[in-house]
N, C-alpha and C. Protein backbone atom coordinates (compact mmCIF):
# COMPACT_ATOMS: atom_id res chain seq x y z
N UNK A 1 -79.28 278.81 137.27
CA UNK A 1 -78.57 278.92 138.53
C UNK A 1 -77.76 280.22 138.51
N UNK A 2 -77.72 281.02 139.75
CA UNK A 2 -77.32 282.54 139.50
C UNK A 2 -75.71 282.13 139.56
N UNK A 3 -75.26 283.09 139.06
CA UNK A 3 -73.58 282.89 139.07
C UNK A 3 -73.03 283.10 140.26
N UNK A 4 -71.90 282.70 140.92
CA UNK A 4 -71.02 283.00 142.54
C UNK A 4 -70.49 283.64 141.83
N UNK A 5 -70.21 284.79 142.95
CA UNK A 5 -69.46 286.02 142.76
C UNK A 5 -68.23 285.56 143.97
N UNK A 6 -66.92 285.75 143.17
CA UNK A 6 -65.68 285.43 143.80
C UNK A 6 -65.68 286.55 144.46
N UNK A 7 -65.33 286.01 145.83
CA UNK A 7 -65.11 286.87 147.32
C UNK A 7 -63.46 287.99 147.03
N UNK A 8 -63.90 288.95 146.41
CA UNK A 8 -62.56 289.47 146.13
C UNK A 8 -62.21 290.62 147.31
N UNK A 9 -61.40 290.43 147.92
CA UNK A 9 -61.21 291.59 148.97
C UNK A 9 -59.46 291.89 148.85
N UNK A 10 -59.15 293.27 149.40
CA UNK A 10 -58.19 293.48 148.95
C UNK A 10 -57.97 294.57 150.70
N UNK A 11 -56.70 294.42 150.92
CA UNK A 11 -56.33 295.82 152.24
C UNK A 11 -55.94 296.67 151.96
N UNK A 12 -56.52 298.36 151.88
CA UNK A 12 -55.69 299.23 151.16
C UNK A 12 -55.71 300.35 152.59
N UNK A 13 -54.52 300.70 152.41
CA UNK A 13 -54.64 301.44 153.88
C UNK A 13 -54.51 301.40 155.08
N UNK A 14 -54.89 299.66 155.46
CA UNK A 14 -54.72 299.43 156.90
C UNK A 14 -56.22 299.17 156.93
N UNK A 15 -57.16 299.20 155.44
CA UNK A 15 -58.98 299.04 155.50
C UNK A 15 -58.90 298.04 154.57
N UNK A 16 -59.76 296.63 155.72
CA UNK A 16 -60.07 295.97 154.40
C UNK A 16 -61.48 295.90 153.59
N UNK A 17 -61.07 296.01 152.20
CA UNK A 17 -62.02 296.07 151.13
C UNK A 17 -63.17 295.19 150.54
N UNK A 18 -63.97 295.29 150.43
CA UNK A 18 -64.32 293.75 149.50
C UNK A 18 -65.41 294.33 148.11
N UNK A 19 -65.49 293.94 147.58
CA UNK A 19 -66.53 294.14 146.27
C UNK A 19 -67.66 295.01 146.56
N UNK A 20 -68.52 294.50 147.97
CA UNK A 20 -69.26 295.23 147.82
C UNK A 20 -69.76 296.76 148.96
N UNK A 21 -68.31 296.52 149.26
CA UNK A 21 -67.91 297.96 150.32
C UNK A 21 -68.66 297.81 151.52
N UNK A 22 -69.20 296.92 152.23
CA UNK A 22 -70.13 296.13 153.56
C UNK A 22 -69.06 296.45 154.54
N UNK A 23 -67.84 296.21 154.78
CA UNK A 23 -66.84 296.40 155.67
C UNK A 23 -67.32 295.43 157.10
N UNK A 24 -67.67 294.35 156.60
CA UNK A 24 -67.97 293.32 157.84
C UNK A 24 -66.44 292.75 158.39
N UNK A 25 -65.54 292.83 157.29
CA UNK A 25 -64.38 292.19 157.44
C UNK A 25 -63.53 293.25 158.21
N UNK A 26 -63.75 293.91 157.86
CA UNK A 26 -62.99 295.23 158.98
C UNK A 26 -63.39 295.48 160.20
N UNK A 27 -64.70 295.57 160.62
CA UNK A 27 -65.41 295.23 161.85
C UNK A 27 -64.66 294.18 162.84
N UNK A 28 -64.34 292.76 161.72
CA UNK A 28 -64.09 291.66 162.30
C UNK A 28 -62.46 292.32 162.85
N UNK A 29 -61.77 291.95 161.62
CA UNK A 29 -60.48 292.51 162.01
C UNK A 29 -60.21 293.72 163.11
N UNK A 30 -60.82 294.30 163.00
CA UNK A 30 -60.79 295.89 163.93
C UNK A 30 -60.66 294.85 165.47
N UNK A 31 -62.00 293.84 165.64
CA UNK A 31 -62.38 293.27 166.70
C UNK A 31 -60.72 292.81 167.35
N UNK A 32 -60.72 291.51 166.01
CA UNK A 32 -59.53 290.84 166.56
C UNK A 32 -58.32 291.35 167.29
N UNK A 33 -58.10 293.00 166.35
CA UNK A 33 -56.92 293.19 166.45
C UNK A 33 -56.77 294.37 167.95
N UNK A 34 -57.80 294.46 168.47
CA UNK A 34 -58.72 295.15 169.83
C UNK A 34 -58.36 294.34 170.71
N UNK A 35 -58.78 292.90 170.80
CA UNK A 35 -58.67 291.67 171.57
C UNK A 35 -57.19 291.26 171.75
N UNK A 36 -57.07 291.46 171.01
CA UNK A 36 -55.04 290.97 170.73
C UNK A 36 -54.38 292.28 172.19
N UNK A 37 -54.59 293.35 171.67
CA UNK A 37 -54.20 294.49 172.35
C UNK A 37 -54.25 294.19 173.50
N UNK A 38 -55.73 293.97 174.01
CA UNK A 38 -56.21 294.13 175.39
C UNK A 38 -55.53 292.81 175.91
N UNK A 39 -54.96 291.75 175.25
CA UNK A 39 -55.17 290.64 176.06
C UNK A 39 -53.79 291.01 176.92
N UNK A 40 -52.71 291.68 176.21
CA UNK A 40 -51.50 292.12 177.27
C UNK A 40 -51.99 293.10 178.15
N UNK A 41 -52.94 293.83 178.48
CA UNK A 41 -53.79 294.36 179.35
C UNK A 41 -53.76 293.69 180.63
N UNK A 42 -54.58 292.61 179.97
CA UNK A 42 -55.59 291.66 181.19
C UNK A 42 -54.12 290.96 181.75
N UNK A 43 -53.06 290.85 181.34
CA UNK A 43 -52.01 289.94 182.15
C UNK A 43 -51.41 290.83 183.30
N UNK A 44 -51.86 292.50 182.87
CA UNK A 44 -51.31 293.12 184.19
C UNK A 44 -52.35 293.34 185.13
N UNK A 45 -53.52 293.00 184.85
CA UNK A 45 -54.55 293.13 185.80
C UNK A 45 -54.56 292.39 187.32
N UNK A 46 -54.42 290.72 185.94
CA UNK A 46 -54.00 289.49 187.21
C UNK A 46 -54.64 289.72 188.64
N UNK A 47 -56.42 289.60 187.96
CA UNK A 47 -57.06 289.59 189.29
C UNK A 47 -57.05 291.05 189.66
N UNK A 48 -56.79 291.39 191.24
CA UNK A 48 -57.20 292.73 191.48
C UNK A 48 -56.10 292.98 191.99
N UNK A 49 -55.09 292.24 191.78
CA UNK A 49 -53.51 292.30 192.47
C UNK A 49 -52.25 293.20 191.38
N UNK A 50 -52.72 293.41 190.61
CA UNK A 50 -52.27 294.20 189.78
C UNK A 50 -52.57 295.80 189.34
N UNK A 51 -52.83 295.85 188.55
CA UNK A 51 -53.24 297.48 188.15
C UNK A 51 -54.39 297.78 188.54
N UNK A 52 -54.38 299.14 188.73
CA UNK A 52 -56.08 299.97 189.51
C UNK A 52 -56.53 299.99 188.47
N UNK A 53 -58.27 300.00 188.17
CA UNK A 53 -58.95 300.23 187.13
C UNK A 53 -58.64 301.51 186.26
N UNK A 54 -58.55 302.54 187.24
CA UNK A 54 -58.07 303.94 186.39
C UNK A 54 -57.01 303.82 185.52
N UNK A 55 -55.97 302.86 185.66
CA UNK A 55 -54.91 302.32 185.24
C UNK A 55 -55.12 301.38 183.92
N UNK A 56 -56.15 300.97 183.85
CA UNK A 56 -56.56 300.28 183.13
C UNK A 56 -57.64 300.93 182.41
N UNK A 57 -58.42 301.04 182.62
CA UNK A 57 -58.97 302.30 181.58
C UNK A 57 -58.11 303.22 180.98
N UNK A 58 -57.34 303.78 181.43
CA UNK A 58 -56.27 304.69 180.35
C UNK A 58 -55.57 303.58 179.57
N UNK A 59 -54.60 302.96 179.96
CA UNK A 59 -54.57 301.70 179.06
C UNK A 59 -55.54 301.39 178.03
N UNK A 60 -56.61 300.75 178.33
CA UNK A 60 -57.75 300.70 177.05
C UNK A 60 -57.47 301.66 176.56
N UNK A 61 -58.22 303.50 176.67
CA UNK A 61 -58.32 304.16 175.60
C UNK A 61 -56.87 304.58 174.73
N UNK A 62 -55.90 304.19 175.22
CA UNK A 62 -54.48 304.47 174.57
C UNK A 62 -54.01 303.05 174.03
N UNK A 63 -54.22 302.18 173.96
CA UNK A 63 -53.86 301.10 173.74
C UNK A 63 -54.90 299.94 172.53
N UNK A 64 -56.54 299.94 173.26
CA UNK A 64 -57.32 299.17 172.41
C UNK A 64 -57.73 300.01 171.77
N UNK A 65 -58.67 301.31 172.07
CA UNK A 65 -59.29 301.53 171.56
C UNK A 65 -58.85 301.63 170.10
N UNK A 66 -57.41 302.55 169.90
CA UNK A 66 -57.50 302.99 168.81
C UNK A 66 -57.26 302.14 167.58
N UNK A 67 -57.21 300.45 167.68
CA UNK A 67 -57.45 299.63 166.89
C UNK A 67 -58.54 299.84 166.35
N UNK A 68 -59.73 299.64 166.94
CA UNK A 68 -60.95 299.65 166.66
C UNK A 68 -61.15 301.20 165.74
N UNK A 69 -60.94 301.99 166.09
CA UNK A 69 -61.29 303.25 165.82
C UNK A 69 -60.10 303.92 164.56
N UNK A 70 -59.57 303.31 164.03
CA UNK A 70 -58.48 303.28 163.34
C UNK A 70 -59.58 303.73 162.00
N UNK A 71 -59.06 304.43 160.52
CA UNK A 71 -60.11 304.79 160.21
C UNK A 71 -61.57 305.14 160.26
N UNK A 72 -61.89 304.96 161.03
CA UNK A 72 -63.32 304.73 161.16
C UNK A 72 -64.46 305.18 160.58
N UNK A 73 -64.11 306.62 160.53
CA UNK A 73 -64.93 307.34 159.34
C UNK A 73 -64.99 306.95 157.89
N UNK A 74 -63.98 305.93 157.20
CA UNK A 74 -63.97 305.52 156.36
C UNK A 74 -65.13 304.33 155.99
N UNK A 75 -65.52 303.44 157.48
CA UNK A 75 -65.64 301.88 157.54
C UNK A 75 -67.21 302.34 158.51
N UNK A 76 -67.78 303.73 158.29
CA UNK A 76 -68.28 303.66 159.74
C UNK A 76 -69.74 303.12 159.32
N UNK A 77 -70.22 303.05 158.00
CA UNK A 77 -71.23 302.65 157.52
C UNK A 77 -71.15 300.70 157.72
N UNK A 78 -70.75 300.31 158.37
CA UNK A 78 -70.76 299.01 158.73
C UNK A 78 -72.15 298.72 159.25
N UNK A 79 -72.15 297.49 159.43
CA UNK A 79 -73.92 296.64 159.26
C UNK A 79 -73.98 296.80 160.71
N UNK A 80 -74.93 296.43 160.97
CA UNK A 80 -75.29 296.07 162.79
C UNK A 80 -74.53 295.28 163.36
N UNK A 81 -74.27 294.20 162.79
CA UNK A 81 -73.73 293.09 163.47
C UNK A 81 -72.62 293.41 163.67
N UNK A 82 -71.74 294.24 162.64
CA UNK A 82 -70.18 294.90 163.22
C UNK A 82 -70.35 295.49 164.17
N UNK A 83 -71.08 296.66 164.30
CA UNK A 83 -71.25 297.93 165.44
C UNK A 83 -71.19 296.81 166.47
N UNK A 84 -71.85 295.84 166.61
CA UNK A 84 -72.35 295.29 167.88
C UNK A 84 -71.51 294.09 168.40
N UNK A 85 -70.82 293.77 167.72
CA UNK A 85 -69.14 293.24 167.57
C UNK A 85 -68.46 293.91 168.43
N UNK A 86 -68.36 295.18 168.04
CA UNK A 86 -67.39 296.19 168.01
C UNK A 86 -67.87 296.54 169.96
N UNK A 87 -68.96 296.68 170.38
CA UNK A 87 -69.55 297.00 171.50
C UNK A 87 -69.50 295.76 172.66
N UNK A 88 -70.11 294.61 172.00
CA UNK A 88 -69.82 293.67 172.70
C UNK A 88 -67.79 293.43 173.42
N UNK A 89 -67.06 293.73 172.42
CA UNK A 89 -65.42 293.46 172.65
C UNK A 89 -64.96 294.90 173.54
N UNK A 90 -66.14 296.03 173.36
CA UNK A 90 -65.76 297.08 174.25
C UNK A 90 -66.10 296.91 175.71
N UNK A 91 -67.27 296.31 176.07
CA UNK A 91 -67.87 295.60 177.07
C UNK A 91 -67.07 294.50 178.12
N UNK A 92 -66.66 293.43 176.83
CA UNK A 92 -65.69 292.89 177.71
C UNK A 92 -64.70 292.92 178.33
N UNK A 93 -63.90 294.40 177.69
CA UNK A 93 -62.63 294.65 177.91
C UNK A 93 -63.09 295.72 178.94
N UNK A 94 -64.05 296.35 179.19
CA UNK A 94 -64.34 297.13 180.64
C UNK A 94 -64.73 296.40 181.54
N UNK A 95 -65.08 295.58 181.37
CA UNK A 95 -65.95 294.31 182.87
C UNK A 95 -64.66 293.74 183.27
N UNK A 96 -63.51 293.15 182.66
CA UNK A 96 -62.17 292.75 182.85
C UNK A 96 -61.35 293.47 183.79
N UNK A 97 -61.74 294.96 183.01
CA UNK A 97 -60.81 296.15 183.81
C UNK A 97 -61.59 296.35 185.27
N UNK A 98 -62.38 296.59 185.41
CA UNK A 98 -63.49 297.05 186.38
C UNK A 98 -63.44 295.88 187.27
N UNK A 99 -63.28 294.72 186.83
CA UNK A 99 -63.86 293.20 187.56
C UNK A 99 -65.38 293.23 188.04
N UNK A 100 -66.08 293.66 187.04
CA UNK A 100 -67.67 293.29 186.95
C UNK A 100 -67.88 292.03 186.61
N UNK A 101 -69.26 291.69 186.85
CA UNK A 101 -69.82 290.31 186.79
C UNK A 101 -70.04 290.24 185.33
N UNK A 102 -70.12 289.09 184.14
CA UNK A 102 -70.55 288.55 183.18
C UNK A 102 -71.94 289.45 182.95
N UNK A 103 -72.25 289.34 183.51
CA UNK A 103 -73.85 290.12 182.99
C UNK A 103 -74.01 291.30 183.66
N UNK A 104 -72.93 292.07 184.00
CA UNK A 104 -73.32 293.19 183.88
C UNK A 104 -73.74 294.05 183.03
N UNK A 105 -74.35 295.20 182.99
CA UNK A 105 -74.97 296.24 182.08
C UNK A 105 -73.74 296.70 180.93
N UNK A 106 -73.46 296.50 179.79
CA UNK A 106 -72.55 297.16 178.95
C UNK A 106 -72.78 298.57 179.16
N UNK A 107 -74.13 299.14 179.51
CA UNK A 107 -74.68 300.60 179.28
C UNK A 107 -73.79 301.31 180.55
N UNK A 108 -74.04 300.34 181.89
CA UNK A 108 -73.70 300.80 183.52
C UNK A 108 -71.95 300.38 183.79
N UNK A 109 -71.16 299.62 182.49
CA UNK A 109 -70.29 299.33 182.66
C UNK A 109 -69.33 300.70 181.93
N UNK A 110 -69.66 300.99 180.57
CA UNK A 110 -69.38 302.33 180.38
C UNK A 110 -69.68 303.89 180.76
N UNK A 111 -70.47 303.64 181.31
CA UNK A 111 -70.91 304.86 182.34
C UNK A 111 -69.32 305.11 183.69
N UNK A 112 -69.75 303.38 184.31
CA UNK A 112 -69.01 303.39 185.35
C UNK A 112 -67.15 303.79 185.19
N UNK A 113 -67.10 303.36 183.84
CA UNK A 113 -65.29 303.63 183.58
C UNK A 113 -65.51 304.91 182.87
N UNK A 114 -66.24 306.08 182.16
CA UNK A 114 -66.35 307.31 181.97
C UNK A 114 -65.89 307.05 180.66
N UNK A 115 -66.72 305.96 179.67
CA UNK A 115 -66.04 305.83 178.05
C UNK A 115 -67.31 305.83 177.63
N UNK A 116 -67.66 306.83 176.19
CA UNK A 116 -68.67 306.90 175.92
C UNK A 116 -68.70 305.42 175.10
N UNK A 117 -69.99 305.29 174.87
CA UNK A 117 -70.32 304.05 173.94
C UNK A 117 -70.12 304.07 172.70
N UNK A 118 -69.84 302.65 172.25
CA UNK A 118 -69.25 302.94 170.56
C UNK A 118 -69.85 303.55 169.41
N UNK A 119 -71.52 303.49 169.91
CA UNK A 119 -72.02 304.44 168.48
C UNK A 119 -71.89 306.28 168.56
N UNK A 120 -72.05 306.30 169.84
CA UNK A 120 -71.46 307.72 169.98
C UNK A 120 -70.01 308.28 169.70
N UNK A 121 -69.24 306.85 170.10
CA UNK A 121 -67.81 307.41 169.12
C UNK A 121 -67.51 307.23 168.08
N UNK A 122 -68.21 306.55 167.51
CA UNK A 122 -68.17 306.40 165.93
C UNK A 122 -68.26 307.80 165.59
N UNK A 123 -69.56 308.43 166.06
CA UNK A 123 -70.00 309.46 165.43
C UNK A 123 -69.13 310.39 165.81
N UNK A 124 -68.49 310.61 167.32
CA UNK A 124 -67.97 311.69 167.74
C UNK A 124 -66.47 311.67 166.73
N UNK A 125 -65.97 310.33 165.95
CA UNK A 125 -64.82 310.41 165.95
C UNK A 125 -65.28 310.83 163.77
N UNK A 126 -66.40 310.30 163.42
CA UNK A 126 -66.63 311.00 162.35
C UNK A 126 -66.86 312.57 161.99
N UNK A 127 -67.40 313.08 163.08
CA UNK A 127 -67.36 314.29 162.99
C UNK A 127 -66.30 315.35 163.16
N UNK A 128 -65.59 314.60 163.89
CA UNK A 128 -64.12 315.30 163.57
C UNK A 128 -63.42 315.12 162.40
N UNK A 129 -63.40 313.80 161.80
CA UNK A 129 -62.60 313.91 160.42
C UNK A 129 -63.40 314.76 159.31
């Protein structure tokens, strides 16, 4: 029977770590701590009776994004399922702002608020560091 390998993870930095440097847990966290942000967002939205989308899009990129994007060049080798974590929680938080339908296009929803998509900022924000 193969041996369990104890789940050792550790936060150094504000990045969390684990044994085998996968950074799924940072993905996650990045997510959560994105969602947390935005959710005082969405209380000034309150429907369409509140803040203009432009208003809210600057909000996002000053407010959520840079949870997510917080190291990133460090964590950017993350699996698919993070990236797409990470895209899906960018998605929702523009359809919110925008007041698009549930199934709108993530592709036509970032187009429409003028935020590039997350694998392009991954990269755009790796190539700067």
């Amino acid at each position: 029977m193969p041996e369990k390998l104890s789940k050792c993870r550790i936060k150094y930095l504000g990045v969390w770590l684990d044994e085998h440097l996968n950074f799924n847990e940072q993905a996650e966290y990045a997510v959560g701590k994105a969602m947390r942000a935005f959710g005082k967002i969405r209380r000034l939205i309150d429907g369409r009776d509140g803040i203009t989308p432009q208003t809210g899009i600057m909000l996002y990129k000053s407010l959520v994004r840079p949870h997510w994007e917080f190291s990133i060049a460090a964590w950017a080798t993350v699996a698919e399922k993070g990236i797409q974590s990470l895209e899906a929680a960018q998605a929702r938080c523009l359809r919110s702002i925008l007041g698009a339908k549930v199934h709108s296009s993530a592709d036509a929803i970032d187009n429409i608020a003028n935020i590039t998509p997350v694998r392009l900022r991954i990269q755009e924000v790796c190539i700067l560091e």
